[in-house]
N, C-alpha and C. Protein backbone atom coordinates (compact mmCIF):
# COMPACT_ATOMS: atom_id res chain seq x y z
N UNK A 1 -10.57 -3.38 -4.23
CA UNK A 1 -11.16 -3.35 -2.90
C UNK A 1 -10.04 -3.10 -1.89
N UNK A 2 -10.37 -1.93 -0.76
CA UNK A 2 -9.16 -1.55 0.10
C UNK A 2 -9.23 -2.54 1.73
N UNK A 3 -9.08 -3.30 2.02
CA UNK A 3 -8.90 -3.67 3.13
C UNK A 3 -8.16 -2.78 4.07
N UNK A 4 -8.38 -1.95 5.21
CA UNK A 4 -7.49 -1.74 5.86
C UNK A 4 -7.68 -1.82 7.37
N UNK A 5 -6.37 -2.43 7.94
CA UNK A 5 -6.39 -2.73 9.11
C UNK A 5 -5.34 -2.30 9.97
N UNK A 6 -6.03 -1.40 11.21
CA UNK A 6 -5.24 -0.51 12.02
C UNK A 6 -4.50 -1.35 13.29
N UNK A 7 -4.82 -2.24 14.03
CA UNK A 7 -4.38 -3.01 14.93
C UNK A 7 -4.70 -4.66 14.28
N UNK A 8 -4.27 -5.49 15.33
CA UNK A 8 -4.51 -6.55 15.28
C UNK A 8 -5.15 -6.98 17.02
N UNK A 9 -6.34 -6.91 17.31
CA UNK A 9 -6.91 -7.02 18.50
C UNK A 9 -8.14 -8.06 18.02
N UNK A 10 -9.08 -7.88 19.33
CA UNK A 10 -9.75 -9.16 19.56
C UNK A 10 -10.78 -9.04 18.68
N UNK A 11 -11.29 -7.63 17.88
CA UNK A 11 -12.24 -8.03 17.23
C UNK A 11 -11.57 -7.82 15.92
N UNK A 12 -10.35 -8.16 15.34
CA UNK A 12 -9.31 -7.86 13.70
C UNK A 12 -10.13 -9.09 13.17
N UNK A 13 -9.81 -10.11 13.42
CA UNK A 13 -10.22 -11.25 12.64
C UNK A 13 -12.04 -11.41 12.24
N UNK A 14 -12.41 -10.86 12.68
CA UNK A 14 -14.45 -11.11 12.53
C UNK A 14 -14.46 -10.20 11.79
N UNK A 15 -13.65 -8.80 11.52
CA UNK A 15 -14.54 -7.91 10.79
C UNK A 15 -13.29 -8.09 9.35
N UNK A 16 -12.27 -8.85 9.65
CA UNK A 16 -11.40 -9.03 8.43
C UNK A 16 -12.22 -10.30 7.74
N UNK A 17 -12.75 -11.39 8.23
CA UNK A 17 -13.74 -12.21 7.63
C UNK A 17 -14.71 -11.62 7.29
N UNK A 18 -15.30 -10.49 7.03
CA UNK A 18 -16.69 -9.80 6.91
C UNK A 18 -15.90 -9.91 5.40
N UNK A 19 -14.59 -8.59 5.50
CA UNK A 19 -14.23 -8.28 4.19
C UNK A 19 -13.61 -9.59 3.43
N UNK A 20 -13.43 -10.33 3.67
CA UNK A 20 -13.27 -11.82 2.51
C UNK A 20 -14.76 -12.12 2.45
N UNK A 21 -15.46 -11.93 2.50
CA UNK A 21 -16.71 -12.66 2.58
C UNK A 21 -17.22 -11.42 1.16
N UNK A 22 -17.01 -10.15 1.71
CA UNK A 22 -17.37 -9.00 0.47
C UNK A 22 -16.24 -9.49 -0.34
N UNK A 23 -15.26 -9.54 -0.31
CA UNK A 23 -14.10 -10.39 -1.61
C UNK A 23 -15.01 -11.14 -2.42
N UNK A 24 -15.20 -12.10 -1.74
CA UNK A 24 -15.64 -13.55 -2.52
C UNK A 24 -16.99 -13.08 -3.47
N UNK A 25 -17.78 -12.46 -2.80
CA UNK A 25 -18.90 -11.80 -3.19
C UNK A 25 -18.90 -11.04 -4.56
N UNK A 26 -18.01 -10.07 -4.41
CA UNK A 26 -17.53 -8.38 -5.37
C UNK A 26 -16.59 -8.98 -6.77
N UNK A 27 -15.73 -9.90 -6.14
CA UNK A 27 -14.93 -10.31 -7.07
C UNK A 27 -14.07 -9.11 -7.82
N UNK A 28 -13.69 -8.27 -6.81
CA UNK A 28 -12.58 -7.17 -7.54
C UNK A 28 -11.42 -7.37 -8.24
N UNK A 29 -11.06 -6.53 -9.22
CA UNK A 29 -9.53 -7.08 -9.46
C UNK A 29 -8.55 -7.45 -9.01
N UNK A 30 -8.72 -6.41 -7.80
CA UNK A 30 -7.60 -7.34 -6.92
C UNK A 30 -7.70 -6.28 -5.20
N UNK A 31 -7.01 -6.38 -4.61
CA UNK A 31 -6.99 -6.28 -3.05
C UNK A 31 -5.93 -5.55 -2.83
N UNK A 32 -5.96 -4.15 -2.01
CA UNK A 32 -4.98 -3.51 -1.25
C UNK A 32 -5.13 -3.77 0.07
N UNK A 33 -4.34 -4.00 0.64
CA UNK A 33 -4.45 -4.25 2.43
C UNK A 33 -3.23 -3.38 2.89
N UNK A 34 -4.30 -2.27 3.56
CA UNK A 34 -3.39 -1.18 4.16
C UNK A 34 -3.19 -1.46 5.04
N UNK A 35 -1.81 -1.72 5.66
CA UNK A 35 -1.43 -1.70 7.55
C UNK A 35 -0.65 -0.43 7.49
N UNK A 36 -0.21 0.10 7.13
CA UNK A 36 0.34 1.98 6.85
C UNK A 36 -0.63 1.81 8.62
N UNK A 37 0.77 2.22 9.54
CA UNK A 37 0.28 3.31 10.67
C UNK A 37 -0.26 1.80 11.69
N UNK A 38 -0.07 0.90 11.40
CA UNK A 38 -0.40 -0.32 12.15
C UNK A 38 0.81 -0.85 13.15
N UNK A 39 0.02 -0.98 14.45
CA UNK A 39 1.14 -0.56 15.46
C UNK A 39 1.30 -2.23 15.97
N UNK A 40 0.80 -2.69 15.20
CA UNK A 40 0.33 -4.65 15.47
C UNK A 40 -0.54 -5.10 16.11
N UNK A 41 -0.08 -6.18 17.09
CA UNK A 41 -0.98 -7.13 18.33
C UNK A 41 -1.04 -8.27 18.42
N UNK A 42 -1.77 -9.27 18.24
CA UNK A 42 -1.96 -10.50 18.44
C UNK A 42 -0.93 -11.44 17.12
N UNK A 43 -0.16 -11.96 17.96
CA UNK A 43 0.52 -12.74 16.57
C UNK A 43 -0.46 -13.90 16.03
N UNK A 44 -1.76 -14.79 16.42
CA UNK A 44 -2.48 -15.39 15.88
C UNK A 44 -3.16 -14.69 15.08
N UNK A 45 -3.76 -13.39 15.60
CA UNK A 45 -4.61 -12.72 14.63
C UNK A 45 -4.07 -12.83 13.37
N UNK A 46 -2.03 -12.40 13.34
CA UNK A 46 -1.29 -11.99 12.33
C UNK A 46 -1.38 -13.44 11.29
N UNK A 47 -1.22 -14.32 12.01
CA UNK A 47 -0.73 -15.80 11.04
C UNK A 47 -2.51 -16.16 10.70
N UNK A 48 -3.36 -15.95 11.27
CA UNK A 48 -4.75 -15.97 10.38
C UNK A 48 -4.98 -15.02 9.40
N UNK A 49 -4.64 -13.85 9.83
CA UNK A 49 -5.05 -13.42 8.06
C UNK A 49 -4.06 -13.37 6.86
N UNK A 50 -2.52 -13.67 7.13
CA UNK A 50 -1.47 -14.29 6.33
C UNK A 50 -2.18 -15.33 5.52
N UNK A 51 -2.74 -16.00 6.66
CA UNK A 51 -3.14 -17.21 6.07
C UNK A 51 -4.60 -17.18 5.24
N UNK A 52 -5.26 -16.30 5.04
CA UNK A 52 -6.23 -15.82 4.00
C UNK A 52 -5.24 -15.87 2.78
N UNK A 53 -4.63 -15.68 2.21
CA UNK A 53 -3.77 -15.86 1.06
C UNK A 53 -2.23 -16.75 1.21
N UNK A 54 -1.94 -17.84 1.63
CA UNK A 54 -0.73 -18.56 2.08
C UNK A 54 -1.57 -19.71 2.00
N UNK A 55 -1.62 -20.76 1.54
CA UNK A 55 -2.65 -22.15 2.00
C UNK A 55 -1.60 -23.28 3.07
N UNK A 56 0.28 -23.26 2.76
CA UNK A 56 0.51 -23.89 3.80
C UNK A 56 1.66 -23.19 3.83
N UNK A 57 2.79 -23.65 5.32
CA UNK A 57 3.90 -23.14 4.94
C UNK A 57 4.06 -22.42 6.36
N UNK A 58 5.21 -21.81 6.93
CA UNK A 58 5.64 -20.99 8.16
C UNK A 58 4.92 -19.63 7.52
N UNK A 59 3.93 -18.65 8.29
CA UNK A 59 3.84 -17.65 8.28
C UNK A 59 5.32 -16.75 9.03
N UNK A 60 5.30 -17.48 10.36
CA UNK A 60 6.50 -16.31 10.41
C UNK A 60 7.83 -17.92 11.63
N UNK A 61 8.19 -17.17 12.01
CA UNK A 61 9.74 -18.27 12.92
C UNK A 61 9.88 -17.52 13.58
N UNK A 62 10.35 -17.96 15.15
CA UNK A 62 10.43 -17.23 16.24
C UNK A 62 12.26 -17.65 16.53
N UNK A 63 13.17 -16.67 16.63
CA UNK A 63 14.60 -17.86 16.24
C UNK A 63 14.86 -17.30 18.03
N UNK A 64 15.30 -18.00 18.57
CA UNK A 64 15.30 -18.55 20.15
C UNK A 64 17.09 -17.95 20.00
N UNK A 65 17.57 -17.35 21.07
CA UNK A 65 19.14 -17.21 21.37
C UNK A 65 20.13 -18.98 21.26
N UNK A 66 19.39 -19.24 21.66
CA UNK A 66 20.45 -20.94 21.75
C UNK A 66 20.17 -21.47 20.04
N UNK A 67 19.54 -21.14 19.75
CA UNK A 67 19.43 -21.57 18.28
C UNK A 67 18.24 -22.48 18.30
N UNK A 68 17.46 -22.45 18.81
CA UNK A 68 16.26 -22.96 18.92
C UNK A 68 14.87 -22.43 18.13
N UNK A 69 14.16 -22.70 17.27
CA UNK A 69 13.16 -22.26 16.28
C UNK A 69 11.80 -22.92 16.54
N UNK A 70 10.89 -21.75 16.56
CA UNK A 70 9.28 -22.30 16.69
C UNK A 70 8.55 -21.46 15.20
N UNK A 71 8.21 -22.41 14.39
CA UNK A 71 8.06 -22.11 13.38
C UNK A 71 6.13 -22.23 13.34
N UNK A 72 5.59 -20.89 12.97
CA UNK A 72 4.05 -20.80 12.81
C UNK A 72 3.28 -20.91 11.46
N UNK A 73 2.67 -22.15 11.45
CA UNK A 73 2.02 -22.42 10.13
C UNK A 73 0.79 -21.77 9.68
N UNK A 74 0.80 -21.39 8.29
CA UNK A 74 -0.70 -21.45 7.86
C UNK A 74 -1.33 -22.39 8.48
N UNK A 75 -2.86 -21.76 8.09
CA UNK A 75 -4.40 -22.88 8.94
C UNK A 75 -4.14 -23.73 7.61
N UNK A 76 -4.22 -23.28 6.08
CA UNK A 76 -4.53 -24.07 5.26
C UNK A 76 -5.89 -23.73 4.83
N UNK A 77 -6.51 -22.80 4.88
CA UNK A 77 -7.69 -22.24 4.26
C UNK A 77 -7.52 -20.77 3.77
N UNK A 78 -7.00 -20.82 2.23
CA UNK A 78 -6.82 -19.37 1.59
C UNK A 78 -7.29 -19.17 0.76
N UNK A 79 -8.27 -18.64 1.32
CA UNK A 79 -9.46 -17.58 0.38
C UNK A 79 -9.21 -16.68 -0.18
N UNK A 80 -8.24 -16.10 -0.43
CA UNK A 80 -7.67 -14.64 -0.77
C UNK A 80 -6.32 -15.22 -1.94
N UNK A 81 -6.42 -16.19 -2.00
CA UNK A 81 -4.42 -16.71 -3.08
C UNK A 81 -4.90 -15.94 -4.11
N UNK A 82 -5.58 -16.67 -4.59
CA UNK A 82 -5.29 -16.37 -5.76
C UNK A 82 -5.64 -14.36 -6.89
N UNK A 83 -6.48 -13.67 -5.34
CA UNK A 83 -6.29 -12.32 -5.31
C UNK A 83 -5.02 -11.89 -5.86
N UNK A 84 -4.95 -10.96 -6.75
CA UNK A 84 -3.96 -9.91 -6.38
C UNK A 84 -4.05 -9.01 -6.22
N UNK A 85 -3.10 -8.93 -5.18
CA UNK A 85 -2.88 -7.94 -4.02
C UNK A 85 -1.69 -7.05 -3.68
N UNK A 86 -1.85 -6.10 -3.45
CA UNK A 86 -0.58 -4.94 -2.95
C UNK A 86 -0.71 -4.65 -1.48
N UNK A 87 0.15 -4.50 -0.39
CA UNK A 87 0.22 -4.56 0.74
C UNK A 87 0.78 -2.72 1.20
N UNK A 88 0.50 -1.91 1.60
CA UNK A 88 1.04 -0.91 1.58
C UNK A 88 1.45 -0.61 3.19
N UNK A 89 2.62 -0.61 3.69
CA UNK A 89 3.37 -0.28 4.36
C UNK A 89 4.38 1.09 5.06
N UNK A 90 4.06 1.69 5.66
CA UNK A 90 5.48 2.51 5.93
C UNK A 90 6.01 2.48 7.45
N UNK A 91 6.33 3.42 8.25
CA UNK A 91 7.37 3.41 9.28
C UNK A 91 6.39 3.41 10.49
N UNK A 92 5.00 3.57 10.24
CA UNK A 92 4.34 3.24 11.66
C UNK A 92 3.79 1.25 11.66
N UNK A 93 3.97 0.71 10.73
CA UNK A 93 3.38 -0.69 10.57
C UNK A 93 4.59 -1.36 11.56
N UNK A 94 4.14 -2.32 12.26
CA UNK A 94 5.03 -2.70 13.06
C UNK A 94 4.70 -4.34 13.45
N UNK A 95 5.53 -5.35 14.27
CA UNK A 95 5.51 -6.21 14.67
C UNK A 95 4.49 -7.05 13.78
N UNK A 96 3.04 -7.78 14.11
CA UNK A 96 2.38 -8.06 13.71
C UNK A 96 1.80 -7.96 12.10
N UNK A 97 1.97 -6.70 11.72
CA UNK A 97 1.99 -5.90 10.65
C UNK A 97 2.77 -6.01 9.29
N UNK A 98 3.91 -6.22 10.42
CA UNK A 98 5.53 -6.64 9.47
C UNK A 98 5.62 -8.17 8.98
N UNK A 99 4.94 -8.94 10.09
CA UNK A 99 4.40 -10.55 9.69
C UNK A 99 3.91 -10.89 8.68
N UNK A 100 3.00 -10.12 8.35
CA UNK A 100 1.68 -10.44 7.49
C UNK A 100 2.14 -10.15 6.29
N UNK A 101 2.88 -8.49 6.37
CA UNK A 101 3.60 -7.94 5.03
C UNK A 101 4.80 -8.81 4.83
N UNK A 102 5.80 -9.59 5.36
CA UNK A 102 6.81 -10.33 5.24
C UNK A 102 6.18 -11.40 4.95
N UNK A 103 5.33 -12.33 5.43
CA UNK A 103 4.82 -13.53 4.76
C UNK A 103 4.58 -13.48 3.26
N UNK A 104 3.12 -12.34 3.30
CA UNK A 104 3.01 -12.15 1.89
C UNK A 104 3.86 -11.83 0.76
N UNK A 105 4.94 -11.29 0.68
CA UNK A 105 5.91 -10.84 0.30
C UNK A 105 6.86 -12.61 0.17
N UNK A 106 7.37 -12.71 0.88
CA UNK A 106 8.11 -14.04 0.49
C UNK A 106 7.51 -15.23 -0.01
N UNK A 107 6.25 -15.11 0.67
CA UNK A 107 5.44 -15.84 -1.00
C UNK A 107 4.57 -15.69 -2.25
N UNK A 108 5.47 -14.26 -2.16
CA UNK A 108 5.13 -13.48 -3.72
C UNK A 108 3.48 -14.00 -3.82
N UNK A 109 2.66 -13.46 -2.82
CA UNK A 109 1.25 -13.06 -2.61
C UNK A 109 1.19 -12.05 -2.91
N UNK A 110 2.00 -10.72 -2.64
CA UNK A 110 1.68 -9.24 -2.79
C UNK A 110 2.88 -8.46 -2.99
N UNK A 111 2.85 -7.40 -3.67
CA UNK A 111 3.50 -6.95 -4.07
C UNK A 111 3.06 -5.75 -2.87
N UNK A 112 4.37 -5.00 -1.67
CA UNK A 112 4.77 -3.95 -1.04
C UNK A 112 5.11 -2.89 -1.91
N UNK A 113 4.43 -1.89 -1.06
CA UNK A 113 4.23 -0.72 -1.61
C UNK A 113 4.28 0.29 -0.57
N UNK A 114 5.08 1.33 -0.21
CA UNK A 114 5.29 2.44 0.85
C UNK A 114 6.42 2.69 0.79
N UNK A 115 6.84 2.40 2.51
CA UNK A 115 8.17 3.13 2.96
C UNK A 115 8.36 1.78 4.16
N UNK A 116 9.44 1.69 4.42
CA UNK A 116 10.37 0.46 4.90
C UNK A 116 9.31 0.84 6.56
N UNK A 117 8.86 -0.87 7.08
CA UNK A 117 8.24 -0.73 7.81
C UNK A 117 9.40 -0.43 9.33
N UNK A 118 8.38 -0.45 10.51
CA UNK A 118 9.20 0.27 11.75
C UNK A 118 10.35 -0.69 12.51
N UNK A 119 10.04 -2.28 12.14
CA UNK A 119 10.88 -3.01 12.39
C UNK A 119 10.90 -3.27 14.29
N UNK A 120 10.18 -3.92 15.06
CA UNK A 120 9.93 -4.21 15.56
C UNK A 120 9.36 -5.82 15.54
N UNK A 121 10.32 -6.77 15.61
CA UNK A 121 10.33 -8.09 15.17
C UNK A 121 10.99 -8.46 16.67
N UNK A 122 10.85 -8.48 17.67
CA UNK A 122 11.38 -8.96 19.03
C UNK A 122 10.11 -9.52 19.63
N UNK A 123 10.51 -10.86 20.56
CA UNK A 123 9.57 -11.17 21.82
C UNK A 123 10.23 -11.46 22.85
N UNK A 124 9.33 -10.52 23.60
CA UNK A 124 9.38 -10.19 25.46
C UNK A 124 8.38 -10.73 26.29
N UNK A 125 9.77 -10.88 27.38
CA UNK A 125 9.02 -11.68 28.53
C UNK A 125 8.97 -10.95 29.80
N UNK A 126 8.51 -10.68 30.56
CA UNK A 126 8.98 -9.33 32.02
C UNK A 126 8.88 -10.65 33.08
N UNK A 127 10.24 -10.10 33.79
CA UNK A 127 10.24 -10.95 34.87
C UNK A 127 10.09 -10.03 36.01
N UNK A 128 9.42 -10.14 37.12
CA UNK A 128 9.37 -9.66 38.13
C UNK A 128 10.34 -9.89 39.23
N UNK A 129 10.94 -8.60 39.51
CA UNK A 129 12.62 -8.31 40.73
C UNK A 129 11.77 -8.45 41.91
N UNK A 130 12.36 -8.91 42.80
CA UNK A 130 12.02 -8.70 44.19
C UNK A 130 11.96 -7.17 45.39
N UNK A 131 12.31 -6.35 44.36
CA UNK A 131 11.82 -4.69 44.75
C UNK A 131 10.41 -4.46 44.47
N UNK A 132 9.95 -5.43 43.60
CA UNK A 132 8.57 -4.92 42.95
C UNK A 132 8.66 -4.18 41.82
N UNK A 133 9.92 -4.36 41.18
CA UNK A 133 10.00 -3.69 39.83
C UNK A 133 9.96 -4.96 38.70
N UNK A 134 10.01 -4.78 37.69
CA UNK A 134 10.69 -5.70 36.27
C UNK A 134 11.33 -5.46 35.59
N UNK A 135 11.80 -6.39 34.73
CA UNK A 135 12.48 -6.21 34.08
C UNK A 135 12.17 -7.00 32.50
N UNK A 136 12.15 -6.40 31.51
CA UNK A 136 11.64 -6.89 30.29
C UNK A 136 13.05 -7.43 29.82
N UNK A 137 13.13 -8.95 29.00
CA UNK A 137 14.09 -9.28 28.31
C UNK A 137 13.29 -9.84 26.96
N UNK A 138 14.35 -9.47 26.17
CA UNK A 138 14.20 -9.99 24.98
C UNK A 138 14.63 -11.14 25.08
N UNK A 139 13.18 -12.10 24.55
CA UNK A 139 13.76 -13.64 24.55
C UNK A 139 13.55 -14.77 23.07
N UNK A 140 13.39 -13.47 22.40
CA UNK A 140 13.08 -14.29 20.47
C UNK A 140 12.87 -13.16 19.63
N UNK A 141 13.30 -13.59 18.54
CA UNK A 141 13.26 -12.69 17.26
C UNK A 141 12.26 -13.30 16.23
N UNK A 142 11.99 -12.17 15.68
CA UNK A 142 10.69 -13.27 14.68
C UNK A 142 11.46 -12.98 13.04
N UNK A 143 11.08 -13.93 12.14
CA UNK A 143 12.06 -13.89 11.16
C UNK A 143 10.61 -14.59 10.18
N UNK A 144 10.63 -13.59 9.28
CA UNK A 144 10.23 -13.66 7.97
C UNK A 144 10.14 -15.27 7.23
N UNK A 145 9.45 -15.95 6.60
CA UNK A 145 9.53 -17.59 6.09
C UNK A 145 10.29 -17.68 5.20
N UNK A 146 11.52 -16.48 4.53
CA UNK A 146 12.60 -16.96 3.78
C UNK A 146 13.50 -16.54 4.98
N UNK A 147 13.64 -16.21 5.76
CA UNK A 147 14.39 -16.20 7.34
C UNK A 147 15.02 -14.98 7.55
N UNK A 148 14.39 -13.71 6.58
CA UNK A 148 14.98 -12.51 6.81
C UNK A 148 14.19 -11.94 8.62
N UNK A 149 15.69 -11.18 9.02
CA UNK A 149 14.96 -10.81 10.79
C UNK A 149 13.94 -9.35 10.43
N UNK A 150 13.39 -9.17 11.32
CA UNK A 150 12.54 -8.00 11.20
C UNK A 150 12.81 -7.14 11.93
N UNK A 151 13.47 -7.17 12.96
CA UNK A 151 13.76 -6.75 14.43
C UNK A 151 14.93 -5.77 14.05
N UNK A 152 14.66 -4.54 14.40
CA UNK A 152 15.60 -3.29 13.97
C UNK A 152 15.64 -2.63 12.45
N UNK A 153 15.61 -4.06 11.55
CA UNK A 153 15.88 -3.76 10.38
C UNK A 153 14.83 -3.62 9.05
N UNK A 154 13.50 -4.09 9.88
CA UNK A 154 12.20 -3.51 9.10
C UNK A 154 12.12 -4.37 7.71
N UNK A 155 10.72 -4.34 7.58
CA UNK A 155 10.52 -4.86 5.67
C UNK A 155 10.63 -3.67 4.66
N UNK A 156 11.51 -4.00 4.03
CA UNK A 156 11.15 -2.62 2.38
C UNK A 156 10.60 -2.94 1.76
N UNK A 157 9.61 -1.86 1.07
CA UNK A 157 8.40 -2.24 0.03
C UNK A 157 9.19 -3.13 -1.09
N UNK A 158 8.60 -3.56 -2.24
CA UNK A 158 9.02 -3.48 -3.25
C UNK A 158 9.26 -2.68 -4.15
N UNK A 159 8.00 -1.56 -3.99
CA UNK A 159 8.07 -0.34 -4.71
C UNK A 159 7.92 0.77 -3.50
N UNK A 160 9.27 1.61 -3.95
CA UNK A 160 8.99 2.94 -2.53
C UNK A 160 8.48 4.16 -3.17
N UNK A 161 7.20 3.97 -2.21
CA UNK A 161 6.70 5.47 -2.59
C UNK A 161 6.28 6.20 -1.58
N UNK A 162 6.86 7.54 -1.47
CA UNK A 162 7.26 8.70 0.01
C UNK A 162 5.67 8.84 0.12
N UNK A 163 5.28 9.46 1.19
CA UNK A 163 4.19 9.90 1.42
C UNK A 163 4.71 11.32 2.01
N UNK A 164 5.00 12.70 1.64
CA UNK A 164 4.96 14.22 2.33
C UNK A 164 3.95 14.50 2.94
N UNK A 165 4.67 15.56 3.89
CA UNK A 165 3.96 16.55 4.66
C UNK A 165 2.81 16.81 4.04
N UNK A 166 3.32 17.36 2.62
CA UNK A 166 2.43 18.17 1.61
C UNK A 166 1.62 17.22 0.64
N UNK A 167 2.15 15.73 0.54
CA UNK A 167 0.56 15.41 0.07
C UNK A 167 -0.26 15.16 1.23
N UNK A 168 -0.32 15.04 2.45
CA UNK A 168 -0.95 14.67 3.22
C UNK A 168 -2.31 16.32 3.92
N UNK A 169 -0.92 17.21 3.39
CA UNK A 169 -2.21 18.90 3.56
C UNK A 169 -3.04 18.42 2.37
N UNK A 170 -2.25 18.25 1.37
CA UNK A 170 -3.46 18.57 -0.05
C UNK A 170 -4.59 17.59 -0.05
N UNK A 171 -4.31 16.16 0.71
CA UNK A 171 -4.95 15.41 0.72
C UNK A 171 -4.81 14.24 -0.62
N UNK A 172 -3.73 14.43 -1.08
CA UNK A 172 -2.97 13.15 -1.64
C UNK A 172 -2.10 11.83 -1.19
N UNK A 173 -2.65 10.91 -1.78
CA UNK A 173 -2.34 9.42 -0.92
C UNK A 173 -1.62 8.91 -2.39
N UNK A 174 -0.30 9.31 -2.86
CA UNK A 174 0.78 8.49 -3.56
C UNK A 174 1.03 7.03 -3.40
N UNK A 175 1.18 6.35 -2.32
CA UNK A 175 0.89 5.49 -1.86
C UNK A 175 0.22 4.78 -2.67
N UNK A 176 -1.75 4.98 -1.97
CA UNK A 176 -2.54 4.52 -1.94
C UNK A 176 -2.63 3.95 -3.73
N UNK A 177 -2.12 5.79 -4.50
CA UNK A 177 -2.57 5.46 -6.21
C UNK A 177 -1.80 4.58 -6.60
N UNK A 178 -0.74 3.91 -6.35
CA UNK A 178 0.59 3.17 -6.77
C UNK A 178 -0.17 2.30 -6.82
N UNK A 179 -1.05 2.02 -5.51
CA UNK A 179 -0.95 0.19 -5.22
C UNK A 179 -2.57 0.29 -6.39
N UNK A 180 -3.11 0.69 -6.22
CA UNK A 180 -4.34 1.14 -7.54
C UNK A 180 -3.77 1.07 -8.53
N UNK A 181 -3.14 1.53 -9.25
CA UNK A 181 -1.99 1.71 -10.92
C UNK A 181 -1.75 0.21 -11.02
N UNK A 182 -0.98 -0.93 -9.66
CA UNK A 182 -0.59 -1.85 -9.77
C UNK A 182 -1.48 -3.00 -10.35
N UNK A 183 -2.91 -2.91 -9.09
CA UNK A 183 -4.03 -3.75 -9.35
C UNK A 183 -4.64 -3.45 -11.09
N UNK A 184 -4.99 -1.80 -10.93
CA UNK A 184 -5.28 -1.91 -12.77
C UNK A 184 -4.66 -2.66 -13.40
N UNK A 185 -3.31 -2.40 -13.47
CA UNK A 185 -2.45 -3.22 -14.51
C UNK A 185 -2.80 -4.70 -14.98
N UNK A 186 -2.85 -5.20 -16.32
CA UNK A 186 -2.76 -6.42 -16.77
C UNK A 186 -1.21 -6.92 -16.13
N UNK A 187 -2.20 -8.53 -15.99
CA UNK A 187 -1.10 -8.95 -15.04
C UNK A 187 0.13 -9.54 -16.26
């Protein structure tokens, strides 16, 4: 079964509960969750559906300049663990995206599959100048729950597989068959 999810906005979570609900139902071998081309959004959205497969534990850490840490937990309701699952990733998945694929991944929930995500792991705050302009500062980094940063330096699949120009004319998704080959497989 392919889950895939393009943003993380206000309606990600209702129609990502639709598809656990067809999970629980279908009982497939196992679960691809495409964020390939996912530009993020809501970091709750991100640590709720982490937390479809995570039951406790930091989904992601926010590491503060002074050395200060706000660490975001699973809810503790994972409907999806014991799934297996492949997460497929490449250079448009970003922030939010990179959460979900870095959670799952450090708690060997899913096995990554693509191309090294865009790496956008920063949080901003805009302060407003007295010209009437702003100014955006970076005021936290978000860091993976084995404490790798995300910010510049992106998640790598586990398994890299290119996606071309030319499978994308012919209408081949390399990718997509990997993380399929994976789920077939006896575990």
């Amino acid at each position: 079964m392919v889950i895939t999810i393009n943003n993380f906005n206000d309606d990600t979570l209702d129609l990502f509960n639709q598809a656990i609900e067809t999970a629980l139902i279908k009982k497939p071998k196992g679960l691809i969750l495409d964020l390939r081309n996912n530009p993020g959004g809501y970091l709750d959205t991100a640590i709720a559906i982490a937390s479809a497969w995570i039951k406790e534990g930091p989904v992601v850490v926010e590491q503060f300049s002074e050395g200060k840490r706000q660490e975001y937990f699973a809810t503790g309701y994972n409907p999806l663990g014991n799934f297996k699952t492949v997460v497929l990733i490449n250079g448009g998945s970003a922030s939010a995206s990179e959460i979900v694929a870095g959670a799952l991944r450090d708690y060997k929930k899913a096995i990554l599959v693509g191309e090294k995500s865009y790496g956008k792991g920063s949080v901003q705050s805009l302060r407003d100048l007295s010209d009437g302009s702003a100014l955006k500062i970076t005021v936290a980094k978000w860091l993976t729950p084995n404490g790798d940063f995300i910010d510049d330096k992106g998640i790598s699949p586990d398994v890299e597989v290119k996606l071309t120009k030319d499978d994308v004319n012919k209408n081949i998704d390399p990718q997509m068959n990997k993380a399929l080959e994976i789920i077939l497989k006896n575990k």
